[in-house]
Protein backbone atom coordinates (compact mmCIF):
# COMPACT_ATOMS: atom_id res chain seq x y z
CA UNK A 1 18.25 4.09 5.80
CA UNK A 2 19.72 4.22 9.52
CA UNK A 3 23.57 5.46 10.28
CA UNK A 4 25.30 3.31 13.07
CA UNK A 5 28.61 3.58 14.73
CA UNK A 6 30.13 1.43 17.37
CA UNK A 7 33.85 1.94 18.82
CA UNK A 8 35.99 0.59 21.46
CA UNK A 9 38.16 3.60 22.60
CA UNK A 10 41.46 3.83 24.95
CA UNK A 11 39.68 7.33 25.99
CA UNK A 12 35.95 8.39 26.43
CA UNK A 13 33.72 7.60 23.47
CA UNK A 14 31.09 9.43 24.16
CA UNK A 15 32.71 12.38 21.96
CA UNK A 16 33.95 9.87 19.65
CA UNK A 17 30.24 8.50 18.98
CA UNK A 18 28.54 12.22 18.80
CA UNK A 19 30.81 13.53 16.55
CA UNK A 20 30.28 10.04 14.11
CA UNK A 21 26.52 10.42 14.45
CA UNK A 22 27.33 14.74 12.77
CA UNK A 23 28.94 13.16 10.39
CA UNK A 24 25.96 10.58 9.51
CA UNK A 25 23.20 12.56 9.80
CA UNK A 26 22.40 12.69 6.64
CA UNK A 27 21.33 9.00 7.35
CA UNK A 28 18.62 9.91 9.71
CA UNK A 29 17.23 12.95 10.98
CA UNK A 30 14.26 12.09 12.53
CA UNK A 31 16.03 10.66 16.05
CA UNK A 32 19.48 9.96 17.58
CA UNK A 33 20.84 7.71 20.17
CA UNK A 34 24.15 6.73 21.76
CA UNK A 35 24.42 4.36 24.26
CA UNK A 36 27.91 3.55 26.25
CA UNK A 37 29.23 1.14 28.80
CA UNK A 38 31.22 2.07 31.71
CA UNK A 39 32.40 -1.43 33.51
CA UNK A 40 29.15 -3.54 33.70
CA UNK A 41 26.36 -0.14 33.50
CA UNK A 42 25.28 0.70 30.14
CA UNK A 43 24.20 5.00 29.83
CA UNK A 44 21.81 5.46 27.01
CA UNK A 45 20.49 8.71 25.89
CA UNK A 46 18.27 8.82 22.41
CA UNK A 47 15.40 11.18 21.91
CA UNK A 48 13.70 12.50 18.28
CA UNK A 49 15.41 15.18 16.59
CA UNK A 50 18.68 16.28 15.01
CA UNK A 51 22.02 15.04 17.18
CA UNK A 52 22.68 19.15 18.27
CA UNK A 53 19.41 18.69 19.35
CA UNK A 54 18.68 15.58 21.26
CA UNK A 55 22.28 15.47 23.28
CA UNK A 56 22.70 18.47 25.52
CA UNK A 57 26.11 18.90 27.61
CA UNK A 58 24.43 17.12 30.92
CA UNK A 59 23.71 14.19 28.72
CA UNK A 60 26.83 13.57 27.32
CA UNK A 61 28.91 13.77 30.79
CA UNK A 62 26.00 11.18 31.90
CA UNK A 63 27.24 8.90 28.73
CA UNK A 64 30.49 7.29 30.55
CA UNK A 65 33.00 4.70 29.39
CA UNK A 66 35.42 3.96 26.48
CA UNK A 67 33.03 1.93 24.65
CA UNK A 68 29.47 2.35 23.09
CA UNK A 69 27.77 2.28 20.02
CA UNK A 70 25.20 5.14 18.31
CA UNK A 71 22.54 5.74 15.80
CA UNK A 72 21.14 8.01 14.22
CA UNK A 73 17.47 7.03 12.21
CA UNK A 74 14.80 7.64 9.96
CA UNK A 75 11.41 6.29 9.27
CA UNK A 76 11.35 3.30 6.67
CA UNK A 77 7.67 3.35 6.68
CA UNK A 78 7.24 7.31 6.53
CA UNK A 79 4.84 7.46 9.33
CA UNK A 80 5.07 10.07 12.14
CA UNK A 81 8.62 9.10 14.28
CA UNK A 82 7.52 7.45 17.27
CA UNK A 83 9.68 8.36 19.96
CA UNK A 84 9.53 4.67 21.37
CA UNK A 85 11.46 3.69 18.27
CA UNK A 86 14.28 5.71 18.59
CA UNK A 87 17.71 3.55 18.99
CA UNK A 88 19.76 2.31 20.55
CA UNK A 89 17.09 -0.96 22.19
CA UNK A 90 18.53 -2.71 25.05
CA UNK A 91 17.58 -5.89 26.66
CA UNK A 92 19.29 -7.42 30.09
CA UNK A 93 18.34 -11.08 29.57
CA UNK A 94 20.48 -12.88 29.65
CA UNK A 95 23.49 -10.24 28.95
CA UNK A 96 23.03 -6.46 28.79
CA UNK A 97 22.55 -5.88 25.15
CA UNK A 98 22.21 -3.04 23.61
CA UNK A 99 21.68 -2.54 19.59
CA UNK A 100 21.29 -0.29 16.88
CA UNK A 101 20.25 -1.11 13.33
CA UNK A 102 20.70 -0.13 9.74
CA UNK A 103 18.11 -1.94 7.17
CA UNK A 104 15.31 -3.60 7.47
CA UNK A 105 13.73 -7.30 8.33
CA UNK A 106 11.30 -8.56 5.96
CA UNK A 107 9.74 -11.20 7.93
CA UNK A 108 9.31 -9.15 11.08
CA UNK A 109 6.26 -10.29 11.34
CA UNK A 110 6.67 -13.35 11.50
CA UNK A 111 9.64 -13.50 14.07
CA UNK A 112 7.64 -11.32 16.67
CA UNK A 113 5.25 -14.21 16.45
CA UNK A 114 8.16 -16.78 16.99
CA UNK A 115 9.97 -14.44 19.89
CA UNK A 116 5.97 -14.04 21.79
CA UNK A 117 5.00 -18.18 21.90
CA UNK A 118 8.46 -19.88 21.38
CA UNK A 119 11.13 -17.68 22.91
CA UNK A 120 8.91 -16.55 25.32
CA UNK A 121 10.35 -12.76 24.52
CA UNK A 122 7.71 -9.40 24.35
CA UNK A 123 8.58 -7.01 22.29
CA UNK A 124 7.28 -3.57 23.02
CA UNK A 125 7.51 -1.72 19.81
CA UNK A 126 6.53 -1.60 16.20
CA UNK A 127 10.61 -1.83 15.28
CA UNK A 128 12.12 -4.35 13.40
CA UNK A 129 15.04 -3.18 15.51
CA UNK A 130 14.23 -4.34 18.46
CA UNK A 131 12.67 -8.13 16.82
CA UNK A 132 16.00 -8.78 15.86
CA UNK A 133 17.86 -7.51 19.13
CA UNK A 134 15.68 -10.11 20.84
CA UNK A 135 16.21 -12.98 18.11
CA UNK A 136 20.19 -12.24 18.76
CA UNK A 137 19.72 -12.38 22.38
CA UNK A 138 17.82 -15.74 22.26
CA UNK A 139 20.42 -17.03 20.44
CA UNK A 140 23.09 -16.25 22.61
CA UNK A 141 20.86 -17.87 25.43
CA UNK A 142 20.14 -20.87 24.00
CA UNK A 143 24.31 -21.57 22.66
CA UNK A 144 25.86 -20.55 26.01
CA UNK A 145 23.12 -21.62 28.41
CA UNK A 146 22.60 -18.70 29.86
CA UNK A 147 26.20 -18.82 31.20
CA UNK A 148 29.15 -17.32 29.95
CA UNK A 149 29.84 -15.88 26.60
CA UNK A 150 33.14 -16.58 24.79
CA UNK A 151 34.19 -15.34 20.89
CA UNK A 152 32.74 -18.85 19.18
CA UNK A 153 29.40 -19.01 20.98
CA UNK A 154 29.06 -15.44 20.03
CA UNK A 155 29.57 -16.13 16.56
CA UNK A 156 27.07 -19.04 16.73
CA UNK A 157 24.48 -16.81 18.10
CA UNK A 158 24.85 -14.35 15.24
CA UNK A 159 24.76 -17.62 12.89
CA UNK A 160 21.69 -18.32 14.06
CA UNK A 161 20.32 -14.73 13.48
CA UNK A 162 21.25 -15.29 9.72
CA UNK A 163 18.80 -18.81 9.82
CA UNK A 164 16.10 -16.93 11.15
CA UNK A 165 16.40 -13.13 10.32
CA UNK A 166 15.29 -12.25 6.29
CA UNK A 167 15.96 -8.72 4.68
CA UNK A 168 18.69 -5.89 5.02
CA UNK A 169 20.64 -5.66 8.41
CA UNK A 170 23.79 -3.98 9.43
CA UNK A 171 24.21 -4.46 12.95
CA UNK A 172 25.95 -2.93 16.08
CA UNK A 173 25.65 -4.28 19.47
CA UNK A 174 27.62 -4.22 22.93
CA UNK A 175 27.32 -7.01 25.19
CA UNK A 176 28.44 -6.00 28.62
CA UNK A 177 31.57 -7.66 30.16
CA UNK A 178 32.41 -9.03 26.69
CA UNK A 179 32.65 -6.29 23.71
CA UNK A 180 31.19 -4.90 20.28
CA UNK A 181 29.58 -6.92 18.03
CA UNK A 182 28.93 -5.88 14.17
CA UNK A 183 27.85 -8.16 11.62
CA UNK A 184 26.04 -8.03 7.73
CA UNK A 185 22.85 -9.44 6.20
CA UNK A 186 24.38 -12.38 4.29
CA UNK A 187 23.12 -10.12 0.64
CA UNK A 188 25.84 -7.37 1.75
CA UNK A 189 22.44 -4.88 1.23
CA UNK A 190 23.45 -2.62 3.95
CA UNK A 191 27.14 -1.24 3.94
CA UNK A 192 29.33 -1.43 7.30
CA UNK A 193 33.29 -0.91 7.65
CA UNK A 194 35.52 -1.17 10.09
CA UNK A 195 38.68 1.14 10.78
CA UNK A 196 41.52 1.20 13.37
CA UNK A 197 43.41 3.51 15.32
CA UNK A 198 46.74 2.95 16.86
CA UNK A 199 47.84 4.71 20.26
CA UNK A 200 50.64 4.19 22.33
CA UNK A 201 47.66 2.04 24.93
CA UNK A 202 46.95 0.18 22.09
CA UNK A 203 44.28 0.01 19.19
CA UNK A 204 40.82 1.39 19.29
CA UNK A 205 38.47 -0.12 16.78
CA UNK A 206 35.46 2.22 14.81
CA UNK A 207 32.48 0.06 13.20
CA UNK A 208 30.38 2.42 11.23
CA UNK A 209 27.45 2.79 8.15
CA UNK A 210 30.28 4.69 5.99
CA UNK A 211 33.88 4.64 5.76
CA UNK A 212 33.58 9.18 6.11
CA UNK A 213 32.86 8.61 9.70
CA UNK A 214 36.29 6.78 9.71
CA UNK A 215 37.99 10.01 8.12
CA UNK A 216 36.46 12.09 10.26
CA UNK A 217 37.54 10.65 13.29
CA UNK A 218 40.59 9.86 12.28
CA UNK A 219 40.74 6.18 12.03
CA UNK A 220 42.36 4.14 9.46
CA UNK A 221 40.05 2.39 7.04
CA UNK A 222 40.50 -1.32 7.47
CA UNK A 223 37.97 -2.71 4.99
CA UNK A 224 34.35 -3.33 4.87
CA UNK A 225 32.35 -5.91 6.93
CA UNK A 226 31.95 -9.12 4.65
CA UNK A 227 28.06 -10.26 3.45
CA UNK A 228 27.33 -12.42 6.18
CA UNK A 229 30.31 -11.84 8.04
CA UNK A 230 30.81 -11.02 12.23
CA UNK A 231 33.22 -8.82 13.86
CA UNK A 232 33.83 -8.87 17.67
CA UNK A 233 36.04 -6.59 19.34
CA UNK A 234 36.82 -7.28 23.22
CA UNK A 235 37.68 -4.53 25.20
CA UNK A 236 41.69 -5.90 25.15
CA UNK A 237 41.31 -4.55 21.55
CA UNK A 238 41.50 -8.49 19.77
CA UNK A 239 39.63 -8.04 16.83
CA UNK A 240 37.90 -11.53 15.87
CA UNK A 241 35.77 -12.17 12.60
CA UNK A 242 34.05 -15.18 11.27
CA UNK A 243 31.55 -15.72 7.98
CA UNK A 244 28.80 -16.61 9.92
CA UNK A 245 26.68 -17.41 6.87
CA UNK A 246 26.12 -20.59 5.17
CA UNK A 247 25.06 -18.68 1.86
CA UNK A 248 26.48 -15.09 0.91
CA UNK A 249 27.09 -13.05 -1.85
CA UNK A 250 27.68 -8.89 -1.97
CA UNK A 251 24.68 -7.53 -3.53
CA UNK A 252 24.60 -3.72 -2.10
CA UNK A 253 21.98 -1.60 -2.89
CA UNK A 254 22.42 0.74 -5.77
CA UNK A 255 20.69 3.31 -4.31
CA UNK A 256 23.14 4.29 -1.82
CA UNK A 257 25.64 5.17 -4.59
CA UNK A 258 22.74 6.91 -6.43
CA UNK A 259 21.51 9.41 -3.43
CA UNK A 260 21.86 7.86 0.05
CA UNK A 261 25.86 7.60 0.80
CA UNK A 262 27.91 10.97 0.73
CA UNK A 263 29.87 11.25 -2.25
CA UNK A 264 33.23 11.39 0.02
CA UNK A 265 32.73 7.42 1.04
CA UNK A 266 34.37 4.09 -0.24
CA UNK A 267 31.42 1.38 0.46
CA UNK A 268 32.49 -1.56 -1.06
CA UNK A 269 35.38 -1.03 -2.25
CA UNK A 270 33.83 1.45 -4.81
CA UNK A 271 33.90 5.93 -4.35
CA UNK A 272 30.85 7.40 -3.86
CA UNK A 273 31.87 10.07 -5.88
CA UNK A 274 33.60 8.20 -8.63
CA UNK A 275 30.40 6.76 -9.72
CA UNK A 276 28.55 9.67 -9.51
CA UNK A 277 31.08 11.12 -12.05
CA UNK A 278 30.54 8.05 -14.40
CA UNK A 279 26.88 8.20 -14.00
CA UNK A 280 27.30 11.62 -16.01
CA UNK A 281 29.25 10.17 -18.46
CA UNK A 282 26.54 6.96 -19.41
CA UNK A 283 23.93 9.85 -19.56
CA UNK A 284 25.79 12.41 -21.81
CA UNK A 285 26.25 9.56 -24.10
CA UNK A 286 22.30 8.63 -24.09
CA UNK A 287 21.61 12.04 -24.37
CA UNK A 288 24.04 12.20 -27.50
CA UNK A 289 22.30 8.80 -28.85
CA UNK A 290 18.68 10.12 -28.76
CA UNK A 291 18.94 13.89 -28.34
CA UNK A 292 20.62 14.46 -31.25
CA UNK A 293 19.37 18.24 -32.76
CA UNK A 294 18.20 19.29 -29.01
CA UNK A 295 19.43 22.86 -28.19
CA UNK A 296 21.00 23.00 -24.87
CA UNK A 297 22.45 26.34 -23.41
CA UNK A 298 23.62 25.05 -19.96
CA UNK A 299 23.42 22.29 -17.74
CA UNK A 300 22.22 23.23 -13.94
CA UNK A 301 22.62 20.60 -11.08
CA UNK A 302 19.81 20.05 -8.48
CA UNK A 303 21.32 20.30 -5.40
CA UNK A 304 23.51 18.16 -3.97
CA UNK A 305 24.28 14.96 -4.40
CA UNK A 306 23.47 15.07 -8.49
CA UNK A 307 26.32 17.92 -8.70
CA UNK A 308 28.92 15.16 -9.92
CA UNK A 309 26.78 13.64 -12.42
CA UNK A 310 25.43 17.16 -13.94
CA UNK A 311 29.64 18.36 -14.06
CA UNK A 312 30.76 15.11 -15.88
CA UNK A 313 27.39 15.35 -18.06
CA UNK A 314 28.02 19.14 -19.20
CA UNK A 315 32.10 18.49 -19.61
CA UNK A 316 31.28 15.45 -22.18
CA UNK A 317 29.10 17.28 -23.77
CA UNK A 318 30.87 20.41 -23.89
CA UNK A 319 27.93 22.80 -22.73
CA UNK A 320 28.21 25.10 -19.63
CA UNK A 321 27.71 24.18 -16.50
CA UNK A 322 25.87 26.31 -13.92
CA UNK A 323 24.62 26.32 -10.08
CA UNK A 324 21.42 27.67 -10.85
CA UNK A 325 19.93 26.90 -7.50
CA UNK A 326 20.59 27.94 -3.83
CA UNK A 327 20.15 25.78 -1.36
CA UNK A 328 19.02 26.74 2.19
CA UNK A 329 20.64 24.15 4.58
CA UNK A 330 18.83 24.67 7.38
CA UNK A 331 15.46 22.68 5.96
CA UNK A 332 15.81 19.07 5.95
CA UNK A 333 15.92 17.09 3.40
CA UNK A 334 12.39 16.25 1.51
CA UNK A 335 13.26 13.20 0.43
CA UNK A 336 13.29 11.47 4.31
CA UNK A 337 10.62 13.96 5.35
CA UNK A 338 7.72 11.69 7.09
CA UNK A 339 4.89 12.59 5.24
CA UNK A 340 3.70 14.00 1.77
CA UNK A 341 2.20 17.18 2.91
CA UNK A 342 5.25 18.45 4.36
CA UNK A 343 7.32 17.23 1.39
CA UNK A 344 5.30 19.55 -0.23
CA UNK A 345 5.37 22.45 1.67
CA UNK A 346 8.98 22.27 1.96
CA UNK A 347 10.42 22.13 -1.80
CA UNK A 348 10.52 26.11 -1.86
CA UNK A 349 11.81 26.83 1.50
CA UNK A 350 14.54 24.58 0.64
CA UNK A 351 15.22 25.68 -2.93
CA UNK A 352 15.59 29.22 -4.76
CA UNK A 353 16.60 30.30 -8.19
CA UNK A 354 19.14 32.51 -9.74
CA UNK A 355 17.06 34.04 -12.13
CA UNK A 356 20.06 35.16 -14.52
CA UNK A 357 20.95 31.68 -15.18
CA UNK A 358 17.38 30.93 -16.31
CA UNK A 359 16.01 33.78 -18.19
CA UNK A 360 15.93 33.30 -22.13
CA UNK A 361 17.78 29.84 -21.93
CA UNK A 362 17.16 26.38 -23.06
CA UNK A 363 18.27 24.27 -19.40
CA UNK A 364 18.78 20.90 -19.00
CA UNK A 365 18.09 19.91 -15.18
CA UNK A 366 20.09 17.12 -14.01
CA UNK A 367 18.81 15.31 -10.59
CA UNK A 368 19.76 12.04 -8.58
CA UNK A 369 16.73 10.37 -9.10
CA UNK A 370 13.30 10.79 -9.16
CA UNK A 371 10.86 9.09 -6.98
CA UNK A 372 7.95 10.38 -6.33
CA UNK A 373 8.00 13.94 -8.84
CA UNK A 374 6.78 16.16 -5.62
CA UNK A 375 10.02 17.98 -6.10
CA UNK A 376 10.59 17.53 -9.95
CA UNK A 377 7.65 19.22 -10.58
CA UNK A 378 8.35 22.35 -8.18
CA UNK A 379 12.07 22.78 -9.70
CA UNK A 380 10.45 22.77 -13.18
CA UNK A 381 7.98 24.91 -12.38
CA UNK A 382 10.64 27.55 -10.50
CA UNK A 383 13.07 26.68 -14.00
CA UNK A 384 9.84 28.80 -15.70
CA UNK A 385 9.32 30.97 -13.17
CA UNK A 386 12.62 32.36 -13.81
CA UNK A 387 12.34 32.78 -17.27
CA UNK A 388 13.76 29.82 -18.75
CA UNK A 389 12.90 28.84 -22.70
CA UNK A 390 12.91 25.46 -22.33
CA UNK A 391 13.41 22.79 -19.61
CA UNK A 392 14.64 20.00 -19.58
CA UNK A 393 14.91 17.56 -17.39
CA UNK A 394 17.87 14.65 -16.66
CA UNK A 395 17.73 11.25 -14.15
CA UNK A 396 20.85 10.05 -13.48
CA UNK A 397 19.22 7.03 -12.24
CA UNK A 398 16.66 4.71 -14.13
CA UNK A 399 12.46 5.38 -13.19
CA UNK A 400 12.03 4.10 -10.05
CA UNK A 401 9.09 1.65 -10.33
CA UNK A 402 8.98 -0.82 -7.40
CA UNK A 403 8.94 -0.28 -3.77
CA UNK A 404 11.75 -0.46 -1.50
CA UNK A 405 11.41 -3.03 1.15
CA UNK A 406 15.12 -3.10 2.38
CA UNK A 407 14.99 0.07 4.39
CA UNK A 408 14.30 3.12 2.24
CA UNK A 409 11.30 5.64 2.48
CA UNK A 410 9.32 4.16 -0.39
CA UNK A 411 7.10 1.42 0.36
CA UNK A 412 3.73 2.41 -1.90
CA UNK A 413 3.94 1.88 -5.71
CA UNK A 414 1.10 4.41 -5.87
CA UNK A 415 3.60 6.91 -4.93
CA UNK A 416 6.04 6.29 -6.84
CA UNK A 417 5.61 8.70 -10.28
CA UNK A 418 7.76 5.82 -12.85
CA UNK A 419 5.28 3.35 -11.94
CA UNK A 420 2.67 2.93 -15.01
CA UNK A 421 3.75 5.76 -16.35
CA UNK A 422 5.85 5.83 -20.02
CA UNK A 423 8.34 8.19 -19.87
CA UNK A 424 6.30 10.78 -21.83
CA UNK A 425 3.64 10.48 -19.47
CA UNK A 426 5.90 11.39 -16.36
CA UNK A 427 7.45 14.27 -18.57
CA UNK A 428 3.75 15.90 -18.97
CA UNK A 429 3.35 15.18 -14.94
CA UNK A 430 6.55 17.24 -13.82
CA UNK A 431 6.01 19.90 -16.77
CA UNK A 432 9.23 19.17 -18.28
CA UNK A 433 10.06 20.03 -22.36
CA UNK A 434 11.81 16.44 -22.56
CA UNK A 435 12.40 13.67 -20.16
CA UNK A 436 15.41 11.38 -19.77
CA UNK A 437 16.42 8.37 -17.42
CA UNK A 438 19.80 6.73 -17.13
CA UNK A 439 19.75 3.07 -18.17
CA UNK A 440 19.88 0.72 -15.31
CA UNK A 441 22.56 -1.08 -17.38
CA UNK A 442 24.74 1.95 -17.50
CA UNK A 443 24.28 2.68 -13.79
CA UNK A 444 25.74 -0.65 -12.94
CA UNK A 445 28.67 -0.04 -15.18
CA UNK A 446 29.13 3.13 -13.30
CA UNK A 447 29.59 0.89 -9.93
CA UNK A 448 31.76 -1.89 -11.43
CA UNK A 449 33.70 0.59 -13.31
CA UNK A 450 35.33 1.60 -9.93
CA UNK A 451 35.45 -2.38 -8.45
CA UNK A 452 34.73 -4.70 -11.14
CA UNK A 453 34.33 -7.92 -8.50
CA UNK A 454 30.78 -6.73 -7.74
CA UNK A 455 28.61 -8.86 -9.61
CA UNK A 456 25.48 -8.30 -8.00
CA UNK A 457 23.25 -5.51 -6.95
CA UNK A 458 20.04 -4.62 -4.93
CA UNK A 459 18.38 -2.64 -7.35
CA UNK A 460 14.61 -3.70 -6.50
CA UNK A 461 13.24 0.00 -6.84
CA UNK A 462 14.30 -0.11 -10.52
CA UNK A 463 13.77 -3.55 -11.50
CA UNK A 464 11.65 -5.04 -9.02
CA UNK A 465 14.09 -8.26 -8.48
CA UNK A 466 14.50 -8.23 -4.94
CA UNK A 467 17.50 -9.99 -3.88
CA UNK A 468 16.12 -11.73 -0.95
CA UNK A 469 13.97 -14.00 -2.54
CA UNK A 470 10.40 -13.71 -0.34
CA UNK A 471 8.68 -10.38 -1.59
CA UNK A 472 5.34 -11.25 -2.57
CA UNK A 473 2.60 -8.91 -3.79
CA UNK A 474 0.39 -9.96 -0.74
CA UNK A 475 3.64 -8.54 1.57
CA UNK A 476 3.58 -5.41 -0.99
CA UNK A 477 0.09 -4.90 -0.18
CA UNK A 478 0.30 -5.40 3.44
CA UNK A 479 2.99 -2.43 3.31
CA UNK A 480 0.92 -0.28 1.59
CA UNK A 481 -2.10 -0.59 3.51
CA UNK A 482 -0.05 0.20 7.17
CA UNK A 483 1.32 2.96 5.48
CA UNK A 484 -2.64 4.35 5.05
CA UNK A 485 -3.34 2.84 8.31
CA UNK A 486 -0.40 5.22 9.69
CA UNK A 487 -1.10 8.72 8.42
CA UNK A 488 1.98 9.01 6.60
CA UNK A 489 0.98 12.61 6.15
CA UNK A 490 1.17 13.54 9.81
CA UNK A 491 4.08 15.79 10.27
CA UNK A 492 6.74 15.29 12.92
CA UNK A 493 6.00 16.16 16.81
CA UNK A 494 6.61 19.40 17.37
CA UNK A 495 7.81 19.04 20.82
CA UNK A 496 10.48 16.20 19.61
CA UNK A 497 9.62 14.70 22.74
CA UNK A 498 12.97 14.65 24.47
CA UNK A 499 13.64 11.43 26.21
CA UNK A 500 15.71 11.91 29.36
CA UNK A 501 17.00 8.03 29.25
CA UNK A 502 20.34 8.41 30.73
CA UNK A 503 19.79 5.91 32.85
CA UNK A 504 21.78 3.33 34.59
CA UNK A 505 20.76 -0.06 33.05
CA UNK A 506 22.30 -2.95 34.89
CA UNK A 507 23.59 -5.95 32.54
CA UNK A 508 23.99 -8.80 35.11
């Protein structure tokens, strides 16, 4: 998972885009990256890090012009963060282009391929990022010529990206001399809305990976990009769109209500938060089906996004509800962390106990999810270490059991703790008294409760159906085995490598 924003301002956006990418970084810590265009002359500053720490004050009065777009990114294989990688890519053939992405392309591979011997493109990095910048820049130079761009070639171009380009994509982009472009995989995997601002100069326009960035920044939510859909904005502030799709359907992934998205977003027409509360609500009536007789003295939240789910949980159940746990918010969060050793390493820096609401008691833990146990199994073992009777523990999510190939940091089935396991074996393996998941059946309802039009969902890591049709084992496999190939236990440059890329970068 990748945060992107793209605006097109009546004042500066190089504010505009920085204070987005605060706002998204829980999307991405690992690097950050705006990019604007002043006239013709893209500026583009990324580097690895948190945003305070990649843009310093001469960077951002280098980053001139009222339009731009920004990213902020994360791993999707959990390897070291290669500082090559970090977005936004630009190409200048045969318009300035620059791009930032949110998802991931399952036949990279092949495309690179396609983009070295047909399209007579190089690519210089590993990303999947830049593939598809340079599959939407061939199409735009094979539609116009190589001459001028108007609104329908543009939206051919981006048609053509759909024929070639597989996976999860949500996509910003700024052509120079014509405007922002943002468009959605034709599956809807990846969520992307658009908002508007009036001024007495007229509108500005904010594209961005969740509809909080448009509170923030006080823009008016508009709605969210379509499944397949493209949305140009010229810098008159006309707002075009087009379903640039021959096939679509909204399938987003399940996950992001689960753990990715903050709980203050609308993605798809459906509150974060809302769900999160119903999530609760399916589980405290499992737990009332099959727990019947179980003692429970209080119900403690693992910190933070399972806080709604725990509170709805303990309130339907009438049992107390605690913070147990004190979060230090100055660690980063394990789940996104690039490798397994420091995932490890980190679980107790990040968490502590209040030993009062432990000692003597029967608890029932209530977490997101649980993926690969690393962290379970440290929160149970803290539970005890603070005196508690019994503990128990709570998914609000169903056992993960299949890799995520659309753009989240868990590629390797061996990893994953659900997978082969029965649910009594991955009790013994995090230590727990009792074990329970959330049916995937109930976690759906939870979704459609809030917008009962979505019919569809990517839920691959829970029921291995992957949405796009072309995951094979043999492309399972090849995952895995770059992932040992990579060292996904080498931890994170210390250095972060600051790139000083505010550079000029001529479009014509």
């Amino acid at each position: 998972m990748c945060g992107i924003l793209g605006v097109v301002s009546q004042i500066p956006a190089n504010q505009l885009l920085y204070d987005g990418l605060q706002v998204l970084q829980h999307r991405g810590q690992d690097a950050a990256g705006i990019a604007t265009l002043d006239g013709r002359t893209f500026h583009l500053h990324k580097g690895n890090g948190l945003v305070r720490d990649v843009f310093r004050t001469r960077n951002m009065r280098a980053l001139t012009g009222n339009a731009g777009i920004a990213h902020v990114r994360y791993p999707t294989a959990g390897s070291a963060v290669d500082h090559n990688e970090a977005q936004p890519f630009y190409v200048n053939s045969p318009f300035g282009i620059v791009l930032g992405h949110n998802g991931n392309l399952t036949n990279a591979d092949e495309l690179k391929r396609q983009l070295f011997v047909d399209d007579l493109r190089h690519v210089n990095t590993n990303s999947d990022s830049e593939v598809l910048l340079n599959v939407l820049a061939h199409e735009l130079q094979a539609i116009s010529k190589g001459l001028r761009l108007d609104v329908p070639t543009i939206f051919a171009a981006v048609s053509g990206v759909h024929r070639r380009c597989r996976g999860a994509y949500a996509v910003v982009a700024m052509i120079a001399g014509y405007g922002l472009l943002a468009f959605r995989d034709s599956h809807g995997i990846r969520p992307l809305v658009v908002g508007v601002h009036e001024t007495e100069q007229g509108p500005e326009y904010l594209v961005a990976s969740e509809s909080v960035a448009l509170d923030t920044l006080g823009f008016r939510f508009l709605r969210d990009v379509a499944p397949g859909e493209a949305i140009f904005i010229d810098f008159d502030g006309n707002l075009h769109s087009r379903q640039c799709s021959e096939k679509f359907s909204l399938n987003p992934c399940i996950f992001e209500y689960v753990y990715l998205a903050r709980p203050d977003s609308v993605i798809d027409g459906v509150s974060v938060y809302e769900t999160r509360l119903s999530m609760g609500e399916y589980l405290a009536d499992k737990l009332k089906r099959e727990w019947d007789g179980v003692d429970i003295d209080v119900v403690i939240p693992i910190p933070d996004s399972s806080r709604p789910s725990a509170l709805q949980l303990a309130n339907r159940l009438g049992l107390p509800f605690r913070e147990g746990f004190v979060k230090n918010r100055y660690i980063g969060r394990t789940f996104i962390m690039p490798g397994q050793a420091l995932r490890k390493k980190s679980v107790r820096q990040k968490l502590n106990a209040i030993g009062m609401e432990f000692k003597g008691k029967n608890v029932l833990l209530v977490d997101d999810s649980i993926v690969r146990g690393t962290t379970s199994r440290e929160i149970v073992q803290m539970a005890r270490d603070a005196g508690a009777r019994q503990v128990y523990f709570a998914s609000a999510a169903p056992p993960v059991c299949f890799p995520n190939v659309y753009g989240i940091d868990m590629p390797s089935r061996h990893e994953l703790i659900a997978t082969g396991r029965s649910d009594e074996e991955i009790c013994r393996e995090i230590g727990a008294d009792r074990l329970i998941y959330q049916d995937l059946e109930d976690l759906k309802a939870a979704v459609r409760k809030a917008n009962p039009a979505i019919t569809g969902f990517d839920a691959s890591c829970f029921d291995g159906n992957y949405i796009t049709g072309d995951i094979t084992p043999h492309y399972l496999d090849v995952i895995e085995a770059r992932r040992g190939d990579g060292k996904a236990d080498t931890a994170m440059d210390e250095d972060q490598m600051e790139l000083d890329l505010v550079m000029s970068l001529s479009s014509m």
